[in-house]
N, C-alpha and C. Protein backbone atom coordinates (compact mmCIF):
# COMPACT_ATOMS: atom_id res chain seq x y z
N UNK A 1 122.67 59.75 83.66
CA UNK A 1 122.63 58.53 82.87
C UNK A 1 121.66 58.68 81.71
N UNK A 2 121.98 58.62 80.15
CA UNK A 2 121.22 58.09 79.14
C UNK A 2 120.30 56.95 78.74
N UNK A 3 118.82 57.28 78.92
CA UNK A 3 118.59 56.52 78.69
C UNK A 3 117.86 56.18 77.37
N UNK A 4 118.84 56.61 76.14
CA UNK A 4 118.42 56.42 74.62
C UNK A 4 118.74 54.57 74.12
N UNK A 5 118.55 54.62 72.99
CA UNK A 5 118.77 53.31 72.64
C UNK A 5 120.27 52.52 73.07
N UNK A 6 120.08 51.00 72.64
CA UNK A 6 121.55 50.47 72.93
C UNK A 6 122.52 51.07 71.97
N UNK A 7 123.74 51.06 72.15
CA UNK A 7 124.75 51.43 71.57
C UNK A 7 125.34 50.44 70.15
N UNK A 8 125.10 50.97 68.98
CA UNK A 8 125.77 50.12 67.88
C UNK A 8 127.26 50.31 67.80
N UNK A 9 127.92 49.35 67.24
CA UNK A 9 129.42 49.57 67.39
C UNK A 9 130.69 50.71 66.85
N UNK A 10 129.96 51.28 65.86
CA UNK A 10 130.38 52.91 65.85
C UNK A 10 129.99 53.86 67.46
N UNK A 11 128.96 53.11 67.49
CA UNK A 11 128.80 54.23 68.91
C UNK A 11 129.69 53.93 69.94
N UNK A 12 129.55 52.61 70.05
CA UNK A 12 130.46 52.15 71.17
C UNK A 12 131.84 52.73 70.65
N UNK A 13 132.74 52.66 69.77
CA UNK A 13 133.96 53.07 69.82
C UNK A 13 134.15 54.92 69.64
N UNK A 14 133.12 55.35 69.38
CA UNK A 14 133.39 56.81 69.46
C UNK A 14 133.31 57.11 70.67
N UNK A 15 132.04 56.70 72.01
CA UNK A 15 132.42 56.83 73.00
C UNK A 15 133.66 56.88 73.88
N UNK A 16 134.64 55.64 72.85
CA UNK A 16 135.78 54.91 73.65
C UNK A 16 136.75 56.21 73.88
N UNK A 17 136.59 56.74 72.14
CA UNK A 17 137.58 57.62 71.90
C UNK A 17 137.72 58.99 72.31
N UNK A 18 136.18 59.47 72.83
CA UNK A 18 135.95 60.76 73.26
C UNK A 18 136.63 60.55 74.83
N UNK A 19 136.62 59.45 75.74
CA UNK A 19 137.87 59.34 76.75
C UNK A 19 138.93 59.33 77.03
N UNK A 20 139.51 59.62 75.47
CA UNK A 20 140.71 59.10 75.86
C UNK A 20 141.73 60.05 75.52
N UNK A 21 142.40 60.49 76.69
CA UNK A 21 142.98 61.58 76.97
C UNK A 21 143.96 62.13 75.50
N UNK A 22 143.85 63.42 75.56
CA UNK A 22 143.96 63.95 74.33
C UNK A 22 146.48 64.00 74.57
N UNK A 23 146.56 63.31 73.24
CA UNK A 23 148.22 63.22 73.53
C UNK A 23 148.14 62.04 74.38
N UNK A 24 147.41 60.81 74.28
CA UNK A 24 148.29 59.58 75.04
C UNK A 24 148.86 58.89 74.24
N UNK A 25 148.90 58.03 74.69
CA UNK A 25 149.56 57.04 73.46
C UNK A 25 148.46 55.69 73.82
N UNK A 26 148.38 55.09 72.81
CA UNK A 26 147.11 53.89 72.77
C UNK A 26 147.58 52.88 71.87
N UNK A 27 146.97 51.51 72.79
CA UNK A 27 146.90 50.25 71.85
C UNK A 27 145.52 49.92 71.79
N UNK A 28 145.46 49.78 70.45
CA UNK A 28 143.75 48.80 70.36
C UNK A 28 144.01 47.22 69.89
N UNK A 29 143.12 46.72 70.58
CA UNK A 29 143.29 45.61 70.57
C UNK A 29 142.60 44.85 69.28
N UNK A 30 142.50 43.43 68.72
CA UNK A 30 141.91 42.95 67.81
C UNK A 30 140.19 42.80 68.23
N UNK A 31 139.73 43.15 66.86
CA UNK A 31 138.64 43.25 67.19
C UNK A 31 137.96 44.32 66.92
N UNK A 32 136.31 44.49 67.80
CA UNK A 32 135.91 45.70 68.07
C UNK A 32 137.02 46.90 68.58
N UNK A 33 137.66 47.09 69.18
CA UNK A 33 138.60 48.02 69.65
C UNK A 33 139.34 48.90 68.40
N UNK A 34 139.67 48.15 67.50
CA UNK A 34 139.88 48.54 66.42
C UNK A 34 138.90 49.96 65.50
N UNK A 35 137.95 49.61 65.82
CA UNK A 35 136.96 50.74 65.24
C UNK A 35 137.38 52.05 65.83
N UNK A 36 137.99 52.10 67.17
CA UNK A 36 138.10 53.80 67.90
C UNK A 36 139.26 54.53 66.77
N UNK A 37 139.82 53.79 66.32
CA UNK A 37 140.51 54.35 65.10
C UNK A 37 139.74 55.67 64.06
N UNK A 38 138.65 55.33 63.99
CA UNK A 38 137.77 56.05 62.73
C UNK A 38 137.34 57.34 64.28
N UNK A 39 137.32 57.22 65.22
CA UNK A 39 136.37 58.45 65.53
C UNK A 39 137.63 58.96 66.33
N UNK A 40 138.54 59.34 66.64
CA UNK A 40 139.90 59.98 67.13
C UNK A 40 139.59 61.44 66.58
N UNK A 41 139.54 62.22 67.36
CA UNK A 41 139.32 63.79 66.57
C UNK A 41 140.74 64.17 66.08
N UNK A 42 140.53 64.37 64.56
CA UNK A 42 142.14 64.82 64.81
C UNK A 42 142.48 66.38 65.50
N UNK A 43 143.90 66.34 65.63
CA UNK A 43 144.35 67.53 66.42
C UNK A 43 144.50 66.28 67.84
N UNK A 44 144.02 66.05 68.04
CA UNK A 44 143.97 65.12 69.17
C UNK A 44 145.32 65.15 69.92
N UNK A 45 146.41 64.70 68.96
CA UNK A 45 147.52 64.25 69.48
C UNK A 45 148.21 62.44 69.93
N UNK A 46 146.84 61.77 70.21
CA UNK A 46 146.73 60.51 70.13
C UNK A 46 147.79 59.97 69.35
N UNK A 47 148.55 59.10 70.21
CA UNK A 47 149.11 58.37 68.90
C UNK A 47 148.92 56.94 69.26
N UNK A 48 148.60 56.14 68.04
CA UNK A 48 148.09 54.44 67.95
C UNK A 48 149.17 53.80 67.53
N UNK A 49 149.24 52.76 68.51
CA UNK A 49 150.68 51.70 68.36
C UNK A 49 149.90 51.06 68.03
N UNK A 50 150.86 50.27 67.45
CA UNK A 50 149.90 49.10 66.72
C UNK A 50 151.53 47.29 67.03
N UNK A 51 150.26 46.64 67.95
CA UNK A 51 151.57 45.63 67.85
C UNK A 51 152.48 44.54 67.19
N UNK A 52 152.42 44.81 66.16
CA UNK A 52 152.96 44.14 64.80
C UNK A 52 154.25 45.60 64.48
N UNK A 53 154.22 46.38 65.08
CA UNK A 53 154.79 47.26 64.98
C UNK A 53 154.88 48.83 63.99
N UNK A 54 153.80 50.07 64.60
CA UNK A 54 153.87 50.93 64.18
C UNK A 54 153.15 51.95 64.81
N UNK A 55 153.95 52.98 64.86
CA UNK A 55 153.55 54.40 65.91
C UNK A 55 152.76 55.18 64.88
N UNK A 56 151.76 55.85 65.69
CA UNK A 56 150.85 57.16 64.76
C UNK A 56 150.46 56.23 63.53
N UNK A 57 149.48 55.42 63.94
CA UNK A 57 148.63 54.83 62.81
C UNK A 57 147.65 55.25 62.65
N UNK A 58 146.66 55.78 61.92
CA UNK A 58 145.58 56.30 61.43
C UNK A 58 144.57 55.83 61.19
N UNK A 59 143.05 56.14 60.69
CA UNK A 59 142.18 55.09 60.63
C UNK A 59 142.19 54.25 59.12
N UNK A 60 141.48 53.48 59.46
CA UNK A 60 141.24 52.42 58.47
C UNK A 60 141.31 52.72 56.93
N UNK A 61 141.93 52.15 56.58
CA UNK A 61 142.05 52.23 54.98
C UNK A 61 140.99 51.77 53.76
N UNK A 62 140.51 52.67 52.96
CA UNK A 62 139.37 51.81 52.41
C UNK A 62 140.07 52.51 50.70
N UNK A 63 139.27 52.04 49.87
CA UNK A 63 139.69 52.03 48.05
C UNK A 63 140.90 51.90 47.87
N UNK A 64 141.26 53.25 47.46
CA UNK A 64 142.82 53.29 46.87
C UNK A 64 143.42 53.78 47.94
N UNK A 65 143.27 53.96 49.12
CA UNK A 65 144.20 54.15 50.36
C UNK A 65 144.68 53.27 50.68
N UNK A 66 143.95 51.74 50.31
CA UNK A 66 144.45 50.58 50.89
C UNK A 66 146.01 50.41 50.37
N UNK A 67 147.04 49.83 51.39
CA UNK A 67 148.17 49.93 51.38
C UNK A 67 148.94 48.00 51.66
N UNK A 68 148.96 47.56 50.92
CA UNK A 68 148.68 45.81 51.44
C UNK A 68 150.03 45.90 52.72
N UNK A 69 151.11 46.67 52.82
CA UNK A 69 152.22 46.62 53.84
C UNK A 69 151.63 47.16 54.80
N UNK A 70 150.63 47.92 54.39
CA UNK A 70 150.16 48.91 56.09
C UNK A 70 148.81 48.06 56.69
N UNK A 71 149.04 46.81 57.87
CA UNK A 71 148.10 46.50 58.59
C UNK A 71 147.80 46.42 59.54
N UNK A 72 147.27 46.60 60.80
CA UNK A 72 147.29 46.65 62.17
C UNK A 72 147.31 45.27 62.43
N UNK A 73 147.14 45.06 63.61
CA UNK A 73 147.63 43.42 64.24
C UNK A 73 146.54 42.59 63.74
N UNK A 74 145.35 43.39 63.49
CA UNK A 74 144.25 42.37 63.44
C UNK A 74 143.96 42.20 61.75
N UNK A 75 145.26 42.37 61.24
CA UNK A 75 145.38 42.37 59.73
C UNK A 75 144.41 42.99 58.90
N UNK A 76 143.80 44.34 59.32
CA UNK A 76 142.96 44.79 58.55
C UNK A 76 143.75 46.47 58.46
N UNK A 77 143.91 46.54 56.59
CA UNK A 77 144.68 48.00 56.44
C UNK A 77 144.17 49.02 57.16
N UNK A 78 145.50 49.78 57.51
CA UNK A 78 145.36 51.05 57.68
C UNK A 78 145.87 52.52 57.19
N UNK A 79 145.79 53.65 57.49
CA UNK A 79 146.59 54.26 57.11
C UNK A 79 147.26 54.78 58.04
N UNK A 80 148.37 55.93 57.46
CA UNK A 80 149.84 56.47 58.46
C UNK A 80 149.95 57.80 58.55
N UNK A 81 148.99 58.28 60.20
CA UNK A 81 149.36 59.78 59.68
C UNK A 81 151.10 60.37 59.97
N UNK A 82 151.42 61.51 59.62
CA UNK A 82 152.54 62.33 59.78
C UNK A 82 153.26 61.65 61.05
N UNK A 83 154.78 61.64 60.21
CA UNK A 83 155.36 60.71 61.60
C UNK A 83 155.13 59.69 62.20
N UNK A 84 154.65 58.91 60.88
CA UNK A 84 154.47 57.09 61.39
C UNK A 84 156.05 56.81 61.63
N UNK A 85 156.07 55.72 62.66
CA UNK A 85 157.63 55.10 62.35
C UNK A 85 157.21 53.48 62.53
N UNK A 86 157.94 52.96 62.25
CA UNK A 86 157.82 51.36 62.20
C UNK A 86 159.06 50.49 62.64
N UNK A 87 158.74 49.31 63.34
CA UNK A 87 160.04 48.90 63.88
C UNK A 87 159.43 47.26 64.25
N UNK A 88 160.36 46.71 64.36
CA UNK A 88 160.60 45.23 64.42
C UNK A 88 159.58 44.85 65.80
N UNK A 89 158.39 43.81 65.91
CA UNK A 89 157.83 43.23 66.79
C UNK A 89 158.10 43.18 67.75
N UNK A 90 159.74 42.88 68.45
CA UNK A 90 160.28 42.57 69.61
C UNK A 90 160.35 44.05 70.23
N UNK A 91 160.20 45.49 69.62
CA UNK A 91 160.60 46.13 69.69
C UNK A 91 159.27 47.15 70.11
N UNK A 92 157.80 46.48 69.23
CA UNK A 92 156.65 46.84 70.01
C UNK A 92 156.18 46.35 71.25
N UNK A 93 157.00 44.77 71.70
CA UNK A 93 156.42 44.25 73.19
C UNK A 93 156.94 44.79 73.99
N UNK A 94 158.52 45.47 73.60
CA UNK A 94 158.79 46.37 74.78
C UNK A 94 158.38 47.51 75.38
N UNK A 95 157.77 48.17 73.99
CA UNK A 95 156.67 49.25 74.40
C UNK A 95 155.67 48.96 75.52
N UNK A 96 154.66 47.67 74.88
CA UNK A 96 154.08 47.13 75.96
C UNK A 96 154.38 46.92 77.37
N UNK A 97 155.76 45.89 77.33
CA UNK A 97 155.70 45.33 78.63
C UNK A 97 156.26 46.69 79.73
N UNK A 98 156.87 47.41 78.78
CA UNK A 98 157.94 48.33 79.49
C UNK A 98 156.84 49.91 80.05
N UNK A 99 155.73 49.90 79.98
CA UNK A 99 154.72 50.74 80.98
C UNK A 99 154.70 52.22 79.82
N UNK A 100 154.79 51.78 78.72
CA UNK A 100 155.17 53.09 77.57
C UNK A 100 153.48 53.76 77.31
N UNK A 101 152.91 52.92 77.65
CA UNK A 101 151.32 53.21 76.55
C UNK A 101 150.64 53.88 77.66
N UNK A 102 149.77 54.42 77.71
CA UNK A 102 148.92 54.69 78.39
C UNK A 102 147.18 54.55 79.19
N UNK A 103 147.31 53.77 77.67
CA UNK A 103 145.83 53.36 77.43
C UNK A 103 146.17 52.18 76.35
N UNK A 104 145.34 51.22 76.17
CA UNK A 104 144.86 50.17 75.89
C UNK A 104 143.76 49.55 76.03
N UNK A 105 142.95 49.41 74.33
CA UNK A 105 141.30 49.15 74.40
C UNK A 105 141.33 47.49 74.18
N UNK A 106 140.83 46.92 74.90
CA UNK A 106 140.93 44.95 74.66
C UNK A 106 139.81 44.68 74.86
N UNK A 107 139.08 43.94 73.75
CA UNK A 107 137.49 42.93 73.91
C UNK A 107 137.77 41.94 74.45
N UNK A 108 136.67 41.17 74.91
CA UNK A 108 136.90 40.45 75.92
C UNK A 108 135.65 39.50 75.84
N UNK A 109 135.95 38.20 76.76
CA UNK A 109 135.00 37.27 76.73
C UNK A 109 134.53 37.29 78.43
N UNK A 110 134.89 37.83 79.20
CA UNK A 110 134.55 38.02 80.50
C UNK A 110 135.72 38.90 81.06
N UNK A 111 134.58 39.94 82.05
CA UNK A 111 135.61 40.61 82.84
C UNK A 111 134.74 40.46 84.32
N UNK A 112 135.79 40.64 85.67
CA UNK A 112 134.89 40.20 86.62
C UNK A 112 134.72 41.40 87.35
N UNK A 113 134.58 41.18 88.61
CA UNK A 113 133.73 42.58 89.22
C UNK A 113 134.46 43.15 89.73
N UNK A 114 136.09 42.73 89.96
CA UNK A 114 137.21 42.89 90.66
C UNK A 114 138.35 43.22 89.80
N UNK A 115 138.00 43.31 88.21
CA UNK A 115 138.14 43.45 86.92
C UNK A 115 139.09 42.64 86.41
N UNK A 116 139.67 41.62 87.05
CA UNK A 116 140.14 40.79 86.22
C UNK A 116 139.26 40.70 84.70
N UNK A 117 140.37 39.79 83.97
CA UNK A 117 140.28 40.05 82.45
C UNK A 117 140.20 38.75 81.71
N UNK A 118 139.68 37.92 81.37
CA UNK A 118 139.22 36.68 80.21
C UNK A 118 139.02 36.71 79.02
N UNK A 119 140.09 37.32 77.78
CA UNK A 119 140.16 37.33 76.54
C UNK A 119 140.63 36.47 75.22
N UNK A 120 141.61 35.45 76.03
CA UNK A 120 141.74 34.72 74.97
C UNK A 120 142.03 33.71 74.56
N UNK A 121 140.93 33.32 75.74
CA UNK A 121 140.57 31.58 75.74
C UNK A 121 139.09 31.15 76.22
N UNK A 122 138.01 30.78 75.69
CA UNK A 122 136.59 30.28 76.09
C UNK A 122 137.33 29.02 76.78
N UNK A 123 138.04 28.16 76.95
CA UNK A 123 138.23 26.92 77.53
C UNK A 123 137.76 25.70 76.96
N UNK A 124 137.06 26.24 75.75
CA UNK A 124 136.61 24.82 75.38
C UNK A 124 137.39 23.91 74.53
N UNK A 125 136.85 22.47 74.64
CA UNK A 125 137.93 21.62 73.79
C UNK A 125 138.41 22.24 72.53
N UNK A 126 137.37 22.67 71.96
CA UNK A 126 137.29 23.01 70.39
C UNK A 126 137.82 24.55 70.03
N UNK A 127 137.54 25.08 71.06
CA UNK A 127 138.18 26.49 71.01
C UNK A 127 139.72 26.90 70.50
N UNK A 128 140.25 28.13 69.57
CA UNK A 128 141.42 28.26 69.19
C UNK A 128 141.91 29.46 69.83
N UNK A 129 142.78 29.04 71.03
CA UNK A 129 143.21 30.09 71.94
C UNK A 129 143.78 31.29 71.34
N UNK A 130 144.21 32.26 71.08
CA UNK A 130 144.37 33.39 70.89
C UNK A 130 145.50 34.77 71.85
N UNK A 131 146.18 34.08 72.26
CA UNK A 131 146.73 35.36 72.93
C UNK A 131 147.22 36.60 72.89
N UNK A 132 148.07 36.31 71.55
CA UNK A 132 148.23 38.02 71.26
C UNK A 132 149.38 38.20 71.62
N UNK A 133 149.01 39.62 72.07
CA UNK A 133 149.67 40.45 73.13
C UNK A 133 148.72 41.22 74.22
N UNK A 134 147.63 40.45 74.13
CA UNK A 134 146.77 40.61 75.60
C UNK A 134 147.53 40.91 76.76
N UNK A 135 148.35 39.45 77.30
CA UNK A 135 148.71 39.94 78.22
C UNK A 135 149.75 40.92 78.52
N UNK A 136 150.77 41.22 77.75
CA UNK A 136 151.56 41.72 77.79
C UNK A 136 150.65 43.90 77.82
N UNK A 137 149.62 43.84 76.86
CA UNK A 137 148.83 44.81 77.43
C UNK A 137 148.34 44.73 78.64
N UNK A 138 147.51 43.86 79.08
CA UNK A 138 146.80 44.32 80.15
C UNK A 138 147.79 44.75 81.63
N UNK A 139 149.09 44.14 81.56
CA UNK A 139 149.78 44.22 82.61
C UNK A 139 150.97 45.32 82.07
N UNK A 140 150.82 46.06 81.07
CA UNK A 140 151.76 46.99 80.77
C UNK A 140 151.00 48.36 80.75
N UNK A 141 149.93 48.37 80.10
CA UNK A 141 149.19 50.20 80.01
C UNK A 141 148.68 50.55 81.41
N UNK A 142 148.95 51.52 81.07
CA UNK A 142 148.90 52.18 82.73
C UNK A 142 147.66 52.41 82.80
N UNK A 143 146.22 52.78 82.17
CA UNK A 143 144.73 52.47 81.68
C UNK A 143 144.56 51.56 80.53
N UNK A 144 143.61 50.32 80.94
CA UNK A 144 143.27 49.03 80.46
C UNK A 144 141.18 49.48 80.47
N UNK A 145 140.86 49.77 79.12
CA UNK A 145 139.68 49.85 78.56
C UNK A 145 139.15 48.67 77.96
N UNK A 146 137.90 48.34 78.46
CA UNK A 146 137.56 47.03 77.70
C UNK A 146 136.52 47.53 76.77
N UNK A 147 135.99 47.01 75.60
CA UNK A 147 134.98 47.54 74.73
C UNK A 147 134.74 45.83 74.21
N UNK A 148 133.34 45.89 74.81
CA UNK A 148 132.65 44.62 74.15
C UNK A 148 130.80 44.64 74.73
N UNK A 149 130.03 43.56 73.85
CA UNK A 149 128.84 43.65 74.42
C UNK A 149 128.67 43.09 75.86
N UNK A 150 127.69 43.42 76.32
CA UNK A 150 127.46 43.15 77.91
C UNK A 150 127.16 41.97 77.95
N UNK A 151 126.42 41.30 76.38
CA UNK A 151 125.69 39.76 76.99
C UNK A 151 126.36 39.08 75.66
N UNK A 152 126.86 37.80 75.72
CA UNK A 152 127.07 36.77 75.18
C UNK A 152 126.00 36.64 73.99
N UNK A 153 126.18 36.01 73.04
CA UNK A 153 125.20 35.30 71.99
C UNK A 153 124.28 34.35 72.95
N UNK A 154 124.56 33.66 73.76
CA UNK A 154 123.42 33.19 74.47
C UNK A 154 122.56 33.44 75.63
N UNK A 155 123.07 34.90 75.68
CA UNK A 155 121.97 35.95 76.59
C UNK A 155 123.03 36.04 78.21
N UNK A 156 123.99 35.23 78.30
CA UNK A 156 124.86 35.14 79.41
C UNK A 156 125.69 36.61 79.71
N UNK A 157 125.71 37.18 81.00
CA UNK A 157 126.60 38.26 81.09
C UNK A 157 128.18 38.02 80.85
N UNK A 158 128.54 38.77 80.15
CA UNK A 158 130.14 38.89 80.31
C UNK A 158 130.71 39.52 81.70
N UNK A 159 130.00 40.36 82.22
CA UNK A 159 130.49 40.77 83.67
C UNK A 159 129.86 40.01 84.56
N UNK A 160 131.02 39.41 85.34
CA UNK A 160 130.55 38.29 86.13
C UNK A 160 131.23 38.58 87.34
N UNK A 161 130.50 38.01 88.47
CA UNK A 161 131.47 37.80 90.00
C UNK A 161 132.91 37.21 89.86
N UNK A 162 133.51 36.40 89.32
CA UNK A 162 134.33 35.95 89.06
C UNK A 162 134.64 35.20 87.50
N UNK A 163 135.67 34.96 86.91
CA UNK A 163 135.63 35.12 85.64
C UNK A 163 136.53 32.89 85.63
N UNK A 164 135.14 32.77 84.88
CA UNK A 164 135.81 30.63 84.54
C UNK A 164 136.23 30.74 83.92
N UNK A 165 136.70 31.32 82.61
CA UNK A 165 137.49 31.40 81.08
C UNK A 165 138.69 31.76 81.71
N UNK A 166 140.11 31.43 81.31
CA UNK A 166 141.38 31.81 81.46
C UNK A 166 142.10 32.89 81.44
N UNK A 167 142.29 33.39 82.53
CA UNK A 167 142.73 34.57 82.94
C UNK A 167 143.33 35.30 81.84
N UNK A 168 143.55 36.66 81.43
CA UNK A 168 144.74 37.02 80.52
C UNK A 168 145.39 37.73 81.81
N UNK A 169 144.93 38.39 82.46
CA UNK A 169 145.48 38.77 83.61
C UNK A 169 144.63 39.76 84.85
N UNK A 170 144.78 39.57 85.80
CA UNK A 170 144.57 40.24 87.58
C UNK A 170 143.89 41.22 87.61
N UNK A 171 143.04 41.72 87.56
CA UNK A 171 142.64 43.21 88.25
C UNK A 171 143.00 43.97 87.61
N UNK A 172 143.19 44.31 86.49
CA UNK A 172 143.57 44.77 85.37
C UNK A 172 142.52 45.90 84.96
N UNK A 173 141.52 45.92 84.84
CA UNK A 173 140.34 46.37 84.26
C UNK A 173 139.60 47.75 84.54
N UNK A 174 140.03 48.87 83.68
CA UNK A 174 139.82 49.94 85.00
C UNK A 174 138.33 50.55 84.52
N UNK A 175 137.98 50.58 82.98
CA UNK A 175 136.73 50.47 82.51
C UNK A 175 136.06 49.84 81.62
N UNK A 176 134.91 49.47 81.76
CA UNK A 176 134.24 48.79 80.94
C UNK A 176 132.89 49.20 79.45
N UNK A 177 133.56 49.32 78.65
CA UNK A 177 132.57 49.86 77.68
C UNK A 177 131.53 48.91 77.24
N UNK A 178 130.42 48.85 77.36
CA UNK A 178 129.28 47.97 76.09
C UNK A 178 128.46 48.46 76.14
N UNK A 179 127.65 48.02 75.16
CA UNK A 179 126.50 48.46 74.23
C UNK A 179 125.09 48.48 75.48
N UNK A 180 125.25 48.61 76.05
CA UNK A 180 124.40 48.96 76.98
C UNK A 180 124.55 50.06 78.25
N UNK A 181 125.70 49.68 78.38
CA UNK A 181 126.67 50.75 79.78
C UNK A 181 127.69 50.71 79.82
N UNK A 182 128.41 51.67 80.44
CA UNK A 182 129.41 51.76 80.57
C UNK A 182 129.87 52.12 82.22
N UNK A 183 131.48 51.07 82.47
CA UNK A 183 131.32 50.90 84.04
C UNK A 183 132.29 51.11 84.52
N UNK A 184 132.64 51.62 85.56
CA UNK A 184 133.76 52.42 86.16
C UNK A 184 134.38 50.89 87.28
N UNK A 185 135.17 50.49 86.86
CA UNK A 185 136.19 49.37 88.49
C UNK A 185 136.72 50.19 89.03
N UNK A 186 136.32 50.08 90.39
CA UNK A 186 136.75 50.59 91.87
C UNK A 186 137.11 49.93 92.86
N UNK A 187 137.74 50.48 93.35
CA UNK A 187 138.06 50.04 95.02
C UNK A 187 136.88 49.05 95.76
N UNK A 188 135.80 49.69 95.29
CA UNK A 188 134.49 49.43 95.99
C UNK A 188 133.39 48.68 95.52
N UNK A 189 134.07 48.46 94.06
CA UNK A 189 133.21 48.12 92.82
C UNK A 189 132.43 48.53 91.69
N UNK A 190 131.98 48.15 91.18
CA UNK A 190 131.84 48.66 89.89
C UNK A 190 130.52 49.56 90.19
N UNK A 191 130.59 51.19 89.44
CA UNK A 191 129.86 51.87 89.41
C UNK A 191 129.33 52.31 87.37
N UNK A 192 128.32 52.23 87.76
CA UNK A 192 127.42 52.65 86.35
C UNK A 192 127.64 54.23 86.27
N UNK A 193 128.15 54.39 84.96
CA UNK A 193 128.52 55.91 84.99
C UNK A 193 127.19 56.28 83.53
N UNK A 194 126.99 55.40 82.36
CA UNK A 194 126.21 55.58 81.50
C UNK A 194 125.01 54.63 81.28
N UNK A 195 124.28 54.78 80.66
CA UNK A 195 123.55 53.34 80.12
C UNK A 195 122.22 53.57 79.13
N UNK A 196 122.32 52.50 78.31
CA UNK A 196 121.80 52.72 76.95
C UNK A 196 120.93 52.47 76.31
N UNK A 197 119.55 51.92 76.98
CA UNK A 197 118.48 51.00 76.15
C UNK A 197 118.02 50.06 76.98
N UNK A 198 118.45 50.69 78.32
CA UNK A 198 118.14 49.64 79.69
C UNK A 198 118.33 50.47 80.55
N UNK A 199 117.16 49.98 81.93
CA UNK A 199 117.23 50.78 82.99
C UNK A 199 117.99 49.87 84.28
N UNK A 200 118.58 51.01 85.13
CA UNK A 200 119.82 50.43 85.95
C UNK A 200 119.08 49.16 86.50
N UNK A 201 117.42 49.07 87.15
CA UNK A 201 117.27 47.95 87.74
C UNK A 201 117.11 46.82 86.77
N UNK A 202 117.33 47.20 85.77
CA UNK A 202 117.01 46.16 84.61
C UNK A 202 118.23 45.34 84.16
N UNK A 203 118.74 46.30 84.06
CA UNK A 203 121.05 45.78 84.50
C UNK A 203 120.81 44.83 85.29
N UNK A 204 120.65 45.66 86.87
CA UNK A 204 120.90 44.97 88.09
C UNK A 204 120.05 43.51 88.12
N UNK A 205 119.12 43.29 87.81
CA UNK A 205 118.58 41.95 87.37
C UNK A 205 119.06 40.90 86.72
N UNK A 206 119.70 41.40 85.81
CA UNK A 206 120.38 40.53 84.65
C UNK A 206 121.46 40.36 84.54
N UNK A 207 122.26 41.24 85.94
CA UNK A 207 123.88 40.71 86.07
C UNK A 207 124.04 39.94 87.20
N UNK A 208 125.05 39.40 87.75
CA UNK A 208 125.29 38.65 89.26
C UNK A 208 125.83 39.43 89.74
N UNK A 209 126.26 40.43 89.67
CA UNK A 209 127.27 41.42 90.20
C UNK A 209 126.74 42.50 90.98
N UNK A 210 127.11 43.05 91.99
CA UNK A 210 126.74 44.17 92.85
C UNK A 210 127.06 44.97 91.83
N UNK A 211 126.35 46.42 91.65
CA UNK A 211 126.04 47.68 90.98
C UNK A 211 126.23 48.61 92.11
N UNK A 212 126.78 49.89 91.73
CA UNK A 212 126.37 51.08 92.37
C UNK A 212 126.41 52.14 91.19
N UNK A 213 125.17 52.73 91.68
CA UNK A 213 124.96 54.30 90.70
C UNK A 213 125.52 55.22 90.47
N UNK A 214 126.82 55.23 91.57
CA UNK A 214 127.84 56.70 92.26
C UNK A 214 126.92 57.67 93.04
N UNK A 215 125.80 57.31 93.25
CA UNK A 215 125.53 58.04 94.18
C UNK A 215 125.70 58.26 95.37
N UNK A 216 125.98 57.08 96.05
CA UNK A 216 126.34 57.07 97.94
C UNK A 216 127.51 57.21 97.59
């Protein structure tokens, strides 16, 4: 386990991307998730769906690369490496629902210890729900990556014993990336595989959740 500073959000998504099996196929979700785009080694093989519809999308578009037709879901340009193809919306949920992807990175507003998933709804009156294609990811990629910070703007954990915000969906959750650690869902529960600017009993204090180190 590392114990250098917390993780800034380039870090967090290069981490994401150094996992992720070389030749899968991947959705990133809106949001932070979006950034694993820029650190993908090429040669990789990776290819990024994007659900607005487009295969082998590339990273982010900046000056005169910007392309106003080429945008990922979370409407921010991108570019198209070799052998982009593009196809009608109805035609990317089937990708999704139909078990095509392999991986899928989704931020999140709570995940629980049993890894259910809470992305895109806080519940509050005022709140503007958001769904997406959350669910249709979390219950379609065959690996479901979450990438978000560990604590709320008001110091509250996002990993919780059980999750009050509205389900996107079940047990879903197979790892957890943030800026502090990173956490393996198990059978047995969640095990600390990294961590970043905090020590494990210092975690274990400040979450509700049983921890294990992988050591026993």
């Amino acid at each position: 386990m590392s114990g250098q500073a917390s993780l800034g959000k380039a870090e967090m998504a290069a981490l994401v991307a150094r996992d992720i099996p070389a030749g899968a196929y991947v959705n990133l979700g809106i949001g932070l998730p979006t950034l694993v785009a820029d650190h993908l080694e090429p040669g990789s093989g990776v290819v990024l769906h994007t659900e607005n519809g487009m295969l082998n999308m590339g990273p982010q578009a900046h000056g005169d690369d910007v392309d106003p037709d080429l945008m990922n879901a979370g409407k921010v340009p991108v570019t198209e490496l070799p052998g982009a193809a593009y196809f009608h919306h109805a035609d990317s949920f089937a990708m999704m629902r139909g078990g095509h992807l392999d991986v899928c990175v989704l931020g999140a507003f709570q995940i629980s210890a049993a890894g259910d998933l809470a992305n895109w709804h806080t519940g509050a009156a005022d709140a503007i729900p958001a769904v997406g294609g959350a669910m249709d990811l979390a219950i379609g990629a065959k690996k479901v990556y979450v990438m978000t910070t560990m604590f709320a703007k008001d110091g509250s954990p996002k990993v919780v014993p059980e999750c009050t915000y509205p389900l996107t969906a079940a047990r879903c959750v197979d790892r957890i990336y943030t800026d502090v650690a990173t956490l393996e869902v198990t059978g047995d529960g969640l095990v600390v595989r990294d961590l970043f600017g905090i020590t494990y009993a210092d975690l274990s204090a400040r979450l509700t959740v049983k921890l294990s180190d992988g050591s026993a």
